[in-house]
C-alpha atoms as a PDB file:
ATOM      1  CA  UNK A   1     -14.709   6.054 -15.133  1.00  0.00           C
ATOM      2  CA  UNK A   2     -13.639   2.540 -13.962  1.00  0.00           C
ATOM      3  CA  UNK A   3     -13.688   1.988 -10.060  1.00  0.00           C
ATOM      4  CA  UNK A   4     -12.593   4.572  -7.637  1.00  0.00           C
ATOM      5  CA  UNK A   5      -9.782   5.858  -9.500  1.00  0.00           C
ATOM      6  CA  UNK A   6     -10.347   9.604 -10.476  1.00  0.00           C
ATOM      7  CA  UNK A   7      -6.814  10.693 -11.372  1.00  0.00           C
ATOM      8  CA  UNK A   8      -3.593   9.206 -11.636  1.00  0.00           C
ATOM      9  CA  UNK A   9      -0.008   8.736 -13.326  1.00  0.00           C
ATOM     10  CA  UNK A  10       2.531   5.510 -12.927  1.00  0.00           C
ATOM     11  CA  UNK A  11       5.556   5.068 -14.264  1.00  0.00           C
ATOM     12  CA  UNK A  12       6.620   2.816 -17.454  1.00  0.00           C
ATOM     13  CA  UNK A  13       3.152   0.335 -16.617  1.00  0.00           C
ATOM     14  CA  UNK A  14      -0.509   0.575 -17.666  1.00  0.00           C
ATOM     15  CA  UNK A  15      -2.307   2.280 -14.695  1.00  0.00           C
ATOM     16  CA  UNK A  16      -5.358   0.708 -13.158  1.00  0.00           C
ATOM     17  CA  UNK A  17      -7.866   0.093 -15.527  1.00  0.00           C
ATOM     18  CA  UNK A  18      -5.989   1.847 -18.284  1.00  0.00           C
ATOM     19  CA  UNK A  19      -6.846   5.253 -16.778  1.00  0.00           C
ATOM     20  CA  UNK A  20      -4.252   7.918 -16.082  1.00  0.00           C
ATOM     21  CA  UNK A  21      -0.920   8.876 -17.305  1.00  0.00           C
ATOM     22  CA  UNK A  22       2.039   6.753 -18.162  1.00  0.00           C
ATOM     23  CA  UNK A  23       5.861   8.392 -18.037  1.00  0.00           C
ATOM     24  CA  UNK A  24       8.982   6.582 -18.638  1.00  0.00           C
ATOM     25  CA  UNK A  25      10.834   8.152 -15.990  1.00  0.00           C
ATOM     26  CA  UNK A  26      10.127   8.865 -12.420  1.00  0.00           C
ATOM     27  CA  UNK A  27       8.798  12.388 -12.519  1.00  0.00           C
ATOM     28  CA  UNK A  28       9.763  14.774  -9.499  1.00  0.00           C
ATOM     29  CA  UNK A  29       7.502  16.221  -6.891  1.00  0.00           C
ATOM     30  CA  UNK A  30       6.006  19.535  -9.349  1.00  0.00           C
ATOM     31  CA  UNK A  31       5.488  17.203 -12.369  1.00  0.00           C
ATOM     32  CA  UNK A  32       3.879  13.861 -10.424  1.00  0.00           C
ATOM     33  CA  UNK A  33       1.560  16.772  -8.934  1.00  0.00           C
ATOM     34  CA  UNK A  34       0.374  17.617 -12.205  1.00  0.00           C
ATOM     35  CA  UNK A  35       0.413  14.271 -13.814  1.00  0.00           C
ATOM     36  CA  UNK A  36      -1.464  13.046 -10.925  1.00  0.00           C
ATOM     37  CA  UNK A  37      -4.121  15.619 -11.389  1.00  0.00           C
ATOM     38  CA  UNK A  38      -3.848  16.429  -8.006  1.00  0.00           C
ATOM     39  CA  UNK A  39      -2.922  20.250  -8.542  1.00  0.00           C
ATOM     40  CA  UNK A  40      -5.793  21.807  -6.575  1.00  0.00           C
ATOM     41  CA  UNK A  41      -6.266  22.540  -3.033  1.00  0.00           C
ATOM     42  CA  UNK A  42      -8.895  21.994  -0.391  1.00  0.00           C
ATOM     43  CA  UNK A  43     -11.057  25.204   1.156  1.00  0.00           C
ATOM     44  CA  UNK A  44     -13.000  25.135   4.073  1.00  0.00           C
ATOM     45  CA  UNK A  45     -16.884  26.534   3.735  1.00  0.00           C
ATOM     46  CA  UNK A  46     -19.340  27.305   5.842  1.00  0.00           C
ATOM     47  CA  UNK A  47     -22.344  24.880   5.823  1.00  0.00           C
ATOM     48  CA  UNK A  48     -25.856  26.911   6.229  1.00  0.00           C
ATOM     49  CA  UNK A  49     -29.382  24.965   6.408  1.00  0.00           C
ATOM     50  CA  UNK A  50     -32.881  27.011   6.375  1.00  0.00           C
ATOM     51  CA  UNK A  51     -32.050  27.844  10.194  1.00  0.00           C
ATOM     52  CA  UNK A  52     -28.755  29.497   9.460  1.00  0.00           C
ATOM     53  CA  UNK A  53     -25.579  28.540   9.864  1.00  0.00           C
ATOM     54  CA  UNK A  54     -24.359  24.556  11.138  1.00  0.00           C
ATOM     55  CA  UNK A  55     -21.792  25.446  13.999  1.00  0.00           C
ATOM     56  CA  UNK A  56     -18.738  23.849  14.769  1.00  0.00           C
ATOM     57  CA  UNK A  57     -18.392  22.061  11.315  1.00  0.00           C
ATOM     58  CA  UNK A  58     -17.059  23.290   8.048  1.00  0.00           C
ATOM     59  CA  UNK A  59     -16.959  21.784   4.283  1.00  0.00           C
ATOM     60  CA  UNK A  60     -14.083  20.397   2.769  1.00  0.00           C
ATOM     61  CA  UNK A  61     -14.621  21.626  -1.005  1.00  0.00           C
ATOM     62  CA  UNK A  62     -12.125  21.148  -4.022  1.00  0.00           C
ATOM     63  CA  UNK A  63     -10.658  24.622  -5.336  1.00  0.00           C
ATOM     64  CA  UNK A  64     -11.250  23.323  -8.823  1.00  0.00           C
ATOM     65  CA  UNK A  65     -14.581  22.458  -9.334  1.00  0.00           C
ATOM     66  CA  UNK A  66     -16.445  23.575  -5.555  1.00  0.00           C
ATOM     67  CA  UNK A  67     -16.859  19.911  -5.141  1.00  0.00           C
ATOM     68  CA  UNK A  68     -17.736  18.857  -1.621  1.00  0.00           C
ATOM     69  CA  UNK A  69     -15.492  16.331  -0.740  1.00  0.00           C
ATOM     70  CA  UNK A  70     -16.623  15.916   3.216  1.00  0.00           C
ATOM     71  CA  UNK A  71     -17.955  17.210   6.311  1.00  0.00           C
ATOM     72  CA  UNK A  72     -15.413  18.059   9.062  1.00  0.00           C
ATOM     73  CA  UNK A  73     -15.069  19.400  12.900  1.00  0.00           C
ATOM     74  CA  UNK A  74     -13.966  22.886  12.945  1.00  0.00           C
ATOM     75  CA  UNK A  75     -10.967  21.441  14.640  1.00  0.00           C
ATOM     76  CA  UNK A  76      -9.197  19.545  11.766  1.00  0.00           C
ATOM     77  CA  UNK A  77      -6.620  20.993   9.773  1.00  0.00           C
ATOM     78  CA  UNK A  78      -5.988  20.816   6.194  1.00  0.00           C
ATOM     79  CA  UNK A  79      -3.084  18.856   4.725  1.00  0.00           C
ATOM     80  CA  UNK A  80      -2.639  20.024   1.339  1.00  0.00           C
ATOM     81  CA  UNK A  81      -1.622  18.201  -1.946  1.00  0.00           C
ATOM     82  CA  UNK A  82       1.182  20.398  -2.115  1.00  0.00           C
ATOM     83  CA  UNK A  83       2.148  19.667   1.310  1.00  0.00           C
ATOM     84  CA  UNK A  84       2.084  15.928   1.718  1.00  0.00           C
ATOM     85  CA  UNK A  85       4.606  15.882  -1.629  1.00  0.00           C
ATOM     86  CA  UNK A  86       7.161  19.322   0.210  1.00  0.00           C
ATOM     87  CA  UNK A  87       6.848  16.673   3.328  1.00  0.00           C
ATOM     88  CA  UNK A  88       7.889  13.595   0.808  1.00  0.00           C
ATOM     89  CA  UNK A  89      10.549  16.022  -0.772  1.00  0.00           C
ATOM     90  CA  UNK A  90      11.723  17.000   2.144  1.00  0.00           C
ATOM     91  CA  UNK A  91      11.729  13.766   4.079  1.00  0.00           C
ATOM     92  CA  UNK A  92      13.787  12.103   0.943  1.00  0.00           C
ATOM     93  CA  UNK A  93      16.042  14.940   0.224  1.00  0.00           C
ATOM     94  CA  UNK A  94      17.196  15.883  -3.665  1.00  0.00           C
ATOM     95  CA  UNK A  95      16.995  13.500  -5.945  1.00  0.00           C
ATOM     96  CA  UNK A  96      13.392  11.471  -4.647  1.00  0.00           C
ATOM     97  CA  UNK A  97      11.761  10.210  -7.434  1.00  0.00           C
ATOM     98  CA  UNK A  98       7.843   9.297  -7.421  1.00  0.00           C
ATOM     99  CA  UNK A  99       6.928   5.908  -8.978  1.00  0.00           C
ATOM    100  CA  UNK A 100       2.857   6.634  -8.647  1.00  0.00           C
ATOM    101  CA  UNK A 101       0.597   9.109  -7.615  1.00  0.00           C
ATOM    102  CA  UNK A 102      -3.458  10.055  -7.369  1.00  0.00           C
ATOM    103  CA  UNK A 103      -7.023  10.930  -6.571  1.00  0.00           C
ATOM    104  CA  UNK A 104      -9.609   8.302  -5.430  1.00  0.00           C
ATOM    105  CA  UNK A 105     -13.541   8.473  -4.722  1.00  0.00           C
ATOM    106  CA  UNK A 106     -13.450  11.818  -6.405  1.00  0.00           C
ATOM    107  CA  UNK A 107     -10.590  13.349  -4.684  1.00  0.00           C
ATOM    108  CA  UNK A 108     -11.806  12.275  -1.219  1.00  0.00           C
ATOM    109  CA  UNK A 109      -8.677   9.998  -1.130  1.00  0.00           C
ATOM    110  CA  UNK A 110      -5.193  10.933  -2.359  1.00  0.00           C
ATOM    111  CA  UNK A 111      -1.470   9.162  -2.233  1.00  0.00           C
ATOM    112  CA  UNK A 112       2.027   9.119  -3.197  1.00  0.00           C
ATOM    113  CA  UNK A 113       4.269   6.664  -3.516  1.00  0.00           C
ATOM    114  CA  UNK A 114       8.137   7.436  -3.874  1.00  0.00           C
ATOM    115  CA  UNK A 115      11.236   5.510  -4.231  1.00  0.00           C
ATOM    116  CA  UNK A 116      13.755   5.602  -0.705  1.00  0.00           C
ATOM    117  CA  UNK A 117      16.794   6.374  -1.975  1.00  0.00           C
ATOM    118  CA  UNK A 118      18.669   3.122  -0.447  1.00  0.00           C
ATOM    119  CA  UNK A 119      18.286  -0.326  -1.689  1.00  0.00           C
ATOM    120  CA  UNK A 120      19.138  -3.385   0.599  1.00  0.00           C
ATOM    121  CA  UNK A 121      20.252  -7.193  -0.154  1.00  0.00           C
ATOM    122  CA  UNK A 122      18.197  -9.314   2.144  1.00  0.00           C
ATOM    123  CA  UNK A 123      18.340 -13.048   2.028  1.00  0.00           C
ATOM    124  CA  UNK A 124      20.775 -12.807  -1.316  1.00  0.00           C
ATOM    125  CA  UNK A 125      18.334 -10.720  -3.226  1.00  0.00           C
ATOM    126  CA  UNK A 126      17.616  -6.741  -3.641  1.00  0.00           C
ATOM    127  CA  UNK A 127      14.931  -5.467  -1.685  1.00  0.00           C
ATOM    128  CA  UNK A 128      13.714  -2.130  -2.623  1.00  0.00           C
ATOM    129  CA  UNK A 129      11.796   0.000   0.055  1.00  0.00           C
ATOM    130  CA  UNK A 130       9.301   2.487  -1.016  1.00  0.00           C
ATOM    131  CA  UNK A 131       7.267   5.022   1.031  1.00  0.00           C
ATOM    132  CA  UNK A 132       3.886   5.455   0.678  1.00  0.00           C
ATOM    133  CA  UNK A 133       2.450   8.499   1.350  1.00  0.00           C
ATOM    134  CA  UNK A 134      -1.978   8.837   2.090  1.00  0.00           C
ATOM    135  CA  UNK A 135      -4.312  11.173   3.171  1.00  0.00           C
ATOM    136  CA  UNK A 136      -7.864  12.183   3.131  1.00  0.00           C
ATOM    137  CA  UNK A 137     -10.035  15.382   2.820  1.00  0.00           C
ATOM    138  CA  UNK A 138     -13.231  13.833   3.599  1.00  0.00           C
ATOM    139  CA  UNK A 139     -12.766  13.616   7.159  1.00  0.00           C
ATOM    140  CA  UNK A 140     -12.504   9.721   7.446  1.00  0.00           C
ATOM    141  CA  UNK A 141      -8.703   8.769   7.825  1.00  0.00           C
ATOM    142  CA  UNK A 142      -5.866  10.073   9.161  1.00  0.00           C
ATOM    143  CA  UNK A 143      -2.669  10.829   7.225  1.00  0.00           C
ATOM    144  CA  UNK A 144      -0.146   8.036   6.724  1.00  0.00           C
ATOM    145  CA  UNK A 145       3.319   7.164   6.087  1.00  0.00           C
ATOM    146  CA  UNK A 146       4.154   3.515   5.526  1.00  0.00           C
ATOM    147  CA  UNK A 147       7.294   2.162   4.435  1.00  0.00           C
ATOM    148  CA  UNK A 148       6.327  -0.841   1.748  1.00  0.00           C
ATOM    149  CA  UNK A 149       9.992  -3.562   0.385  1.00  0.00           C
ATOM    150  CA  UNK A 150       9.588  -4.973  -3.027  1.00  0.00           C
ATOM    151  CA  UNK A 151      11.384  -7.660  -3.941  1.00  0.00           C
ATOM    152  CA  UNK A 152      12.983  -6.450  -6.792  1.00  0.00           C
ATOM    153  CA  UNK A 153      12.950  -9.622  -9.246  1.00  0.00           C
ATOM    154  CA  UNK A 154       9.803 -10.665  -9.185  1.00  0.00           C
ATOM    155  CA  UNK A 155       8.114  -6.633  -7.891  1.00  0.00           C
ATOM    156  CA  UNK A 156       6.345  -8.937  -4.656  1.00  0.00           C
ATOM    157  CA  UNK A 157       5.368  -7.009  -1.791  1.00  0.00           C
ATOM    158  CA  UNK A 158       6.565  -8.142   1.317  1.00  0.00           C
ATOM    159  CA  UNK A 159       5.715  -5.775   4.025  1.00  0.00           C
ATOM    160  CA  UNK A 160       5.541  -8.471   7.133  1.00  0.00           C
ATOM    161  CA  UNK A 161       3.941  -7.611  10.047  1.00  0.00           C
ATOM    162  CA  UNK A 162       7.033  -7.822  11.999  1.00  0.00           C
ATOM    163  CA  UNK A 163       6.605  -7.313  15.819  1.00  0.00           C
ATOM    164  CA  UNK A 164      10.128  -5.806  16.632  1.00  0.00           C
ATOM    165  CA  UNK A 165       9.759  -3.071  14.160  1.00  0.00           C
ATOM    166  CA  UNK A 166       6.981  -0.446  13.156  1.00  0.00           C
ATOM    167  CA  UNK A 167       6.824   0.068   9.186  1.00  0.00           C
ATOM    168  CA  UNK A 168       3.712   2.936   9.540  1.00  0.00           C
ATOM    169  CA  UNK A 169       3.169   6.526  10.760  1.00  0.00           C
ATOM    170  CA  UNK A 170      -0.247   7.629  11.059  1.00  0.00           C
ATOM    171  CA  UNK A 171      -1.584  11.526  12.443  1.00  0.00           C
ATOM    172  CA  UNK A 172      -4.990  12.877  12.529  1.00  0.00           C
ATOM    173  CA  UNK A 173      -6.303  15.810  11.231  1.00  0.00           C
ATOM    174  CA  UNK A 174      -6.106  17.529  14.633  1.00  0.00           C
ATOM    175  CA  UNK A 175      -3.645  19.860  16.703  1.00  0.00           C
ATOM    176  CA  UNK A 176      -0.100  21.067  15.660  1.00  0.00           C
ATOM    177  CA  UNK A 177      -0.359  19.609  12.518  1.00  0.00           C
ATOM    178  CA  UNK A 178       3.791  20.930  11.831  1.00  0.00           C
ATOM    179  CA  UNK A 179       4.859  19.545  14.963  1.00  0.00           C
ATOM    180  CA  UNK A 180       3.042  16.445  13.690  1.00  0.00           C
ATOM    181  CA  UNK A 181       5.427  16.228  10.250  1.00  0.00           C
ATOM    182  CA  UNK A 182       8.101  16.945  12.332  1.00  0.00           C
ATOM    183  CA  UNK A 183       7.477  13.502  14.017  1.00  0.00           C
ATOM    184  CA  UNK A 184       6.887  12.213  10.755  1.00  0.00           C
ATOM    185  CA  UNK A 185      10.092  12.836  10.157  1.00  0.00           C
ATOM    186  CA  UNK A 186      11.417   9.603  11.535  1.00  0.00           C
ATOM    187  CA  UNK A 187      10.223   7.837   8.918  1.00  0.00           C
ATOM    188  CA  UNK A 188      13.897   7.472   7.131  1.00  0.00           C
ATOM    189  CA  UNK A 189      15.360   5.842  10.811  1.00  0.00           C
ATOM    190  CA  UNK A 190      11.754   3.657  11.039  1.00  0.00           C
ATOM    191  CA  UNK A 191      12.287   2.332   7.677  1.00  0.00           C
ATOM    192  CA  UNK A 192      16.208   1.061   7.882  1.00  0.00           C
ATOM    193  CA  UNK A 193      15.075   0.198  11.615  1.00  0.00           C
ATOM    194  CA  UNK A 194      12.179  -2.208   9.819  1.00  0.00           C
ATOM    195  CA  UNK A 195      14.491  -3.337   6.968  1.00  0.00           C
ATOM    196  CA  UNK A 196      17.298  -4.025   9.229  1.00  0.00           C
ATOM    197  CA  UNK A 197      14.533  -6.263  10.853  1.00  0.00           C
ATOM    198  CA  UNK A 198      13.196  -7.658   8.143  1.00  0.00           C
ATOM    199  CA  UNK A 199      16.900  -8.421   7.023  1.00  0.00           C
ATOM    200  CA  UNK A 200      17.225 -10.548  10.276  1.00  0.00           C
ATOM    201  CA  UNK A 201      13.905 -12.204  10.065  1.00  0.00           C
ATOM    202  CA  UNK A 202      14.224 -13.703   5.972  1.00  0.00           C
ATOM    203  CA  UNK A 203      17.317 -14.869   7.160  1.00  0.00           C
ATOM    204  CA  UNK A 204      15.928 -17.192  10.184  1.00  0.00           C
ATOM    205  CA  UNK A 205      13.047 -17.901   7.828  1.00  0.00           C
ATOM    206  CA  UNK A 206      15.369 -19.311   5.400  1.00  0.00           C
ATOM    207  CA  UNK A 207      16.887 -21.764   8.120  1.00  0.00           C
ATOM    208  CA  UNK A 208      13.538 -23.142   8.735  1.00  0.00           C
ATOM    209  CA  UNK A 209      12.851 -26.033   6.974  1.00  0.00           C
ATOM    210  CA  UNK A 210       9.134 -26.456   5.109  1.00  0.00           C
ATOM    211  CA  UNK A 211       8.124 -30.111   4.409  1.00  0.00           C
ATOM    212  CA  UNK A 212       5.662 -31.307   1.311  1.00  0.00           C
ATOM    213  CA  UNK A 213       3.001 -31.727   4.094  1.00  0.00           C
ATOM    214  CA  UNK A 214       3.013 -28.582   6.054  1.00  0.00           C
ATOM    215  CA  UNK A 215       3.153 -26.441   2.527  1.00  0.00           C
ATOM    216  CA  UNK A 216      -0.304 -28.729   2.062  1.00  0.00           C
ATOM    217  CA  UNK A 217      -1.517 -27.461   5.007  1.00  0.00           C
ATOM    218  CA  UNK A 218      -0.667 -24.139   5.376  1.00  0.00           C
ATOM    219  CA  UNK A 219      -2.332 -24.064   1.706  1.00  0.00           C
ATOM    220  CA  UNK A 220      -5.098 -25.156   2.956  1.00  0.00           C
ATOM    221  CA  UNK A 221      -5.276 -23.071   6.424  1.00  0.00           C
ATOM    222  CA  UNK A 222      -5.075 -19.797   4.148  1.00  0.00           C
ATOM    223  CA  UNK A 223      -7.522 -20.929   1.238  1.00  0.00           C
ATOM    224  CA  UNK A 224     -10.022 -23.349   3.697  1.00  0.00           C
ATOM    225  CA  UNK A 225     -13.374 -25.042   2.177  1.00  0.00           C
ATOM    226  CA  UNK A 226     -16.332 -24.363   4.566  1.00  0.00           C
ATOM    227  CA  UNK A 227     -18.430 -27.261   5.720  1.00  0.00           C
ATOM    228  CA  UNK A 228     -21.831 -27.448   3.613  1.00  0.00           C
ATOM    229  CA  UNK A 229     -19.509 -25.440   0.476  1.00  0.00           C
ATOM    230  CA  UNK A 230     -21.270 -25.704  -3.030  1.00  0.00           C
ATOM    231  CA  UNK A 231     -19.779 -27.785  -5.567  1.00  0.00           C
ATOM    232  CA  UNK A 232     -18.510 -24.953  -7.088  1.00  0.00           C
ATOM    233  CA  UNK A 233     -16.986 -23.576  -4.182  1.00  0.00           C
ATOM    234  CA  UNK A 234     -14.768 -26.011  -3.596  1.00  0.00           C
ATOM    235  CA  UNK A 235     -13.869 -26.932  -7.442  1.00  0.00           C
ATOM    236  CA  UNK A 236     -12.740 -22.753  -7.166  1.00  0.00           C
ATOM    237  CA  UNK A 237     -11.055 -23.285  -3.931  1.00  0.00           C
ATOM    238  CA  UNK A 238      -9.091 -25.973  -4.895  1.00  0.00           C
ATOM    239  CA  UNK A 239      -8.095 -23.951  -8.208  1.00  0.00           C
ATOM    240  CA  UNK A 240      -6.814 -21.272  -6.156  1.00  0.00           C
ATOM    241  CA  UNK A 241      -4.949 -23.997  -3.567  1.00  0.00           C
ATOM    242  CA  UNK A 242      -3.070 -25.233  -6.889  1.00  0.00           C
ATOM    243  CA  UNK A 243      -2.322 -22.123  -8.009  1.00  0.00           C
ATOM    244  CA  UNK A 244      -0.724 -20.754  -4.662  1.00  0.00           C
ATOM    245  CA  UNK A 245       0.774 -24.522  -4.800  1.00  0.00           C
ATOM    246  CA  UNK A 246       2.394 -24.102  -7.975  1.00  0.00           C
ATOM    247  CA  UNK A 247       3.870 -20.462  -6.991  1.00  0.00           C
ATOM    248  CA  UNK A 248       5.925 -22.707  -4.249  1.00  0.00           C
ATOM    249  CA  UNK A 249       7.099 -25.573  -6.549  1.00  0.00           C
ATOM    250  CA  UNK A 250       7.458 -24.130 -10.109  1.00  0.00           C
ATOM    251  CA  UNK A 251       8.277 -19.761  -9.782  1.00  0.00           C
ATOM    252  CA  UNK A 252      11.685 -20.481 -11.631  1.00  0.00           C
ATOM    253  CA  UNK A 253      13.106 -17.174  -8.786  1.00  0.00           C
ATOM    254  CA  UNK A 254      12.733 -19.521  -6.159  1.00  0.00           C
ATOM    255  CA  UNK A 255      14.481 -23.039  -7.212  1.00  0.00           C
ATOM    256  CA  UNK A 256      17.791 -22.462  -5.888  1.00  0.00           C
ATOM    257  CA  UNK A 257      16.509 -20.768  -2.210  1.00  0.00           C
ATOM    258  CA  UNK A 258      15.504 -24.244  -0.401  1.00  0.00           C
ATOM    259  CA  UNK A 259      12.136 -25.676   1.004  1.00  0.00           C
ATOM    260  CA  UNK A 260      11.687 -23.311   4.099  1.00  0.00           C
ATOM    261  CA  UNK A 261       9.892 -20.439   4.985  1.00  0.00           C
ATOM    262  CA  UNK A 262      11.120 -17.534   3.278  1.00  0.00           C
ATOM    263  CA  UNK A 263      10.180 -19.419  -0.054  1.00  0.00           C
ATOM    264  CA  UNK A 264       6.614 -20.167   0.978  1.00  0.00           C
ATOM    265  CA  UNK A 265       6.441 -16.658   2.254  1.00  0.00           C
ATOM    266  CA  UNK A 266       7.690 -15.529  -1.184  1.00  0.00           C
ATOM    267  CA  UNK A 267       5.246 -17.871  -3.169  1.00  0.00           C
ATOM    268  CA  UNK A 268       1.993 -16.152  -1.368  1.00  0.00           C
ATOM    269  CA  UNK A 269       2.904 -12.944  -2.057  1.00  0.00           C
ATOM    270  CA  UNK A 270       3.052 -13.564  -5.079  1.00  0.00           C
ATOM    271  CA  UNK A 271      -0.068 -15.530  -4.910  1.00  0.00           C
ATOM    272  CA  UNK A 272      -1.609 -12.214  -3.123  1.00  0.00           C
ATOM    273  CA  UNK A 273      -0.091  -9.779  -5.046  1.00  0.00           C
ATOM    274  CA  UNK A 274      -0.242 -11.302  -8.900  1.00  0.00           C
ATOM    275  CA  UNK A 275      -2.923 -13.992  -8.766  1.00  0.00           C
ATOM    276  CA  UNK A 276      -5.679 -13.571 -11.081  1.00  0.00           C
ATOM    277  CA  UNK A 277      -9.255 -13.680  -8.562  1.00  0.00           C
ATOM    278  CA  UNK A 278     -11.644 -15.683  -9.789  1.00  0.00           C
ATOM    279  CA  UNK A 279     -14.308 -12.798  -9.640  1.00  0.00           C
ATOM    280  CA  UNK A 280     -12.676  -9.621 -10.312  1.00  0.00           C
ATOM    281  CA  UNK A 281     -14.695  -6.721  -8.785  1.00  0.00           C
ATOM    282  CA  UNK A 282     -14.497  -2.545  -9.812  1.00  0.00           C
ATOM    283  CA  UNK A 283     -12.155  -1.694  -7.169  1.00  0.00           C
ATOM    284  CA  UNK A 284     -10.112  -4.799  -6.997  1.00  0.00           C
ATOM    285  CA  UNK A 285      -6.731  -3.056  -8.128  1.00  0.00           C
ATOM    286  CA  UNK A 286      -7.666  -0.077  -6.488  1.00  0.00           C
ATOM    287  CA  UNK A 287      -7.741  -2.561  -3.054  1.00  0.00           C
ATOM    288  CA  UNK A 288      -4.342  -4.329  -4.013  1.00  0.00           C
ATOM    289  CA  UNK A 289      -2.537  -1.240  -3.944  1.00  0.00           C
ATOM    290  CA  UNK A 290      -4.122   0.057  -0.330  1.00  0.00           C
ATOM    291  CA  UNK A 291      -2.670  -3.331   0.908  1.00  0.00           C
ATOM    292  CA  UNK A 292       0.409  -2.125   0.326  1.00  0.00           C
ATOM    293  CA  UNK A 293       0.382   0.029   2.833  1.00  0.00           C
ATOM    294  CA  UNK A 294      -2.523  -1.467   5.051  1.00  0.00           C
ATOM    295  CA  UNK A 295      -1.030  -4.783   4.662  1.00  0.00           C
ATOM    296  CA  UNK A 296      -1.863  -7.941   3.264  1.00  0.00           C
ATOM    297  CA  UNK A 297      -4.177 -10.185   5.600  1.00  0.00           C
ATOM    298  CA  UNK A 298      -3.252 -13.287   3.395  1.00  0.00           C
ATOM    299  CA  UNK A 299       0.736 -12.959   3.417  1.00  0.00           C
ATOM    300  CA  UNK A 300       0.718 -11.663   7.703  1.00  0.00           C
ATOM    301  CA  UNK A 301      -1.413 -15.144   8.038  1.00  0.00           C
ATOM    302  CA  UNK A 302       1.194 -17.109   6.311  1.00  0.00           C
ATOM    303  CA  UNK A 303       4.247 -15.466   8.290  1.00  0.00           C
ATOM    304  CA  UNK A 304       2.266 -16.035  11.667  1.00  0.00           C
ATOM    305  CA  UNK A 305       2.095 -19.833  10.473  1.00  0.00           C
ATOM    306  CA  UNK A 306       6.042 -20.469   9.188  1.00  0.00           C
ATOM    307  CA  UNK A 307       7.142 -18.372  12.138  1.00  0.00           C
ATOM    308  CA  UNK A 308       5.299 -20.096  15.234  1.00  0.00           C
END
């Protein structure tokens, strides 16, 4: 099987390397579990060597198939499949719908990803929040919540690194995991607290005026050429440069909104999000979509140069 992807389902696209299943609706929470394939739950083992039993660690091990999927501290609590989608029903209230769900690295890695059930016109144009839910049973990451906008007409991700509003939860494995949830439950207030935000900060973005010359060199500040490069280095750098170039001056969504900063925000995201790399590796969808919730590198480096 292609990349990291075990199981999965999306809605109305073709899933990452043409694996999974593809619905035309959003399915609820019961039916994304099982079209997800991620109906199964995670029991905790004993591990023994020759001298007996390994104290104060257990295995994580798949219900299914008695896969090991990690090596934990008998201190960390399990977050089932089950749970993380009651805690996204729950969270969302009747009526959430889930766009995508799955398995990576052979179950060791599992998300959600659900529509919020309120859409918001930012800047002229309908931004559409999502949550995104992720966990892990192999002991290496803590759960986490992240609230990721799309712009609607053109599906861009623009989940800014704003610094007067959060857009993630995260928890670890550890404690009162309920009490934890419960926290979690501030997600819905977070998110219109970070759109509300957001809202604010497209619209002083927009008022700041972008000439020819600084889109050349903010171009070139996110796509530089090294000193000593190889010839065909550069001629590949300077592919890329037009391309993000051309996103600015030619995406027929972004004639009519000006030469500022919201549009060359808007132009490398889609640059980041849509842009065809010149060497395409296993995982590289499977890495797109984790920036969705991780965030992008490329598109936080272009807000921290329009905004200064």
């Amino acid at each position: 099987m292609a990349a990291n992807v075990e199981t999965m389902f999306s809605v109305r696209e073709k899933p990452w390397h043409g694996l999974g299943t593809i619905v035309a609706e959003a399915p609820s929470s019961s039916e994304a579990l099982r079209l997800a394939g991620l109906d199964w739950e995670v029991e905790q083992q004993a591990i023994f060597t020759k001298s007996g039993v390994v104290e104060g660690f257990k295995a994580n091990v798949r219900s299914t198939d008695k896969k090991a999927l990690g090596v934990v501290s008998d201190r960390y609590k399990i977050i089932q499949n089950k749970d993380a989608f009651a805690f996204t029903d729950k969270l969302l209230g009747a009526g959430v719908r889930y766009e995508t769900a799955g398995s990576l690295q052979g179950g060791k890695k599992i998300w959600l990803l659900a529509t919020l059930p309120k859409e918001y016109i930012i800047a002229g144009e309908r931004i559409s929040p999502y949550l995104v839910f992720s966990n892990t049973h192999d002991g290496s990451g803590a759960v986490r919540v992240a609230i990721t906008p799309i712009r609607v007409v053109c599906n861009n991700t623009l989940n800014l690194a704003l610094n007067t509003a959060t857009r993630s939860f995260s928890m670890v494995h550890t404690g009162d995991i309920r009490g934890k949830v419960n926290e979690a439950k501030q997600t819905l207030f977070m998110a219109d607290q970070y759109m509300e935000n957001l809202g604010r900060e497209f619209e002083r973005l927009r008022k700041v005026k972008v000439t020819d010359q600084q889109v050349k060199e903010y171009i070139e500040l996110l796509l530089p050429i090294e000193n000593g490069a190889s010839l065909t280095t550069v001629k590949n750098t300077r592919k890329l440069r037009e391309d993000m170039r051309a996103r600015y001056y030619d995406a027929p969504d972004l004639k009519d909104v000006g030469n500022n900063a919201y549009r060359f925000i808007n132009a490398v995201s889609d640059f980041a999000t849509h842009s065809n790399p010149l060497r395409r590796t296993a995982n590289y969808q499977e890495n797109l979509f984790m920036r969705t919730y991780e965030g992008n590198p490329m598109i936080d480096r272009a807000y921290q140069l329009v905004a200064a």
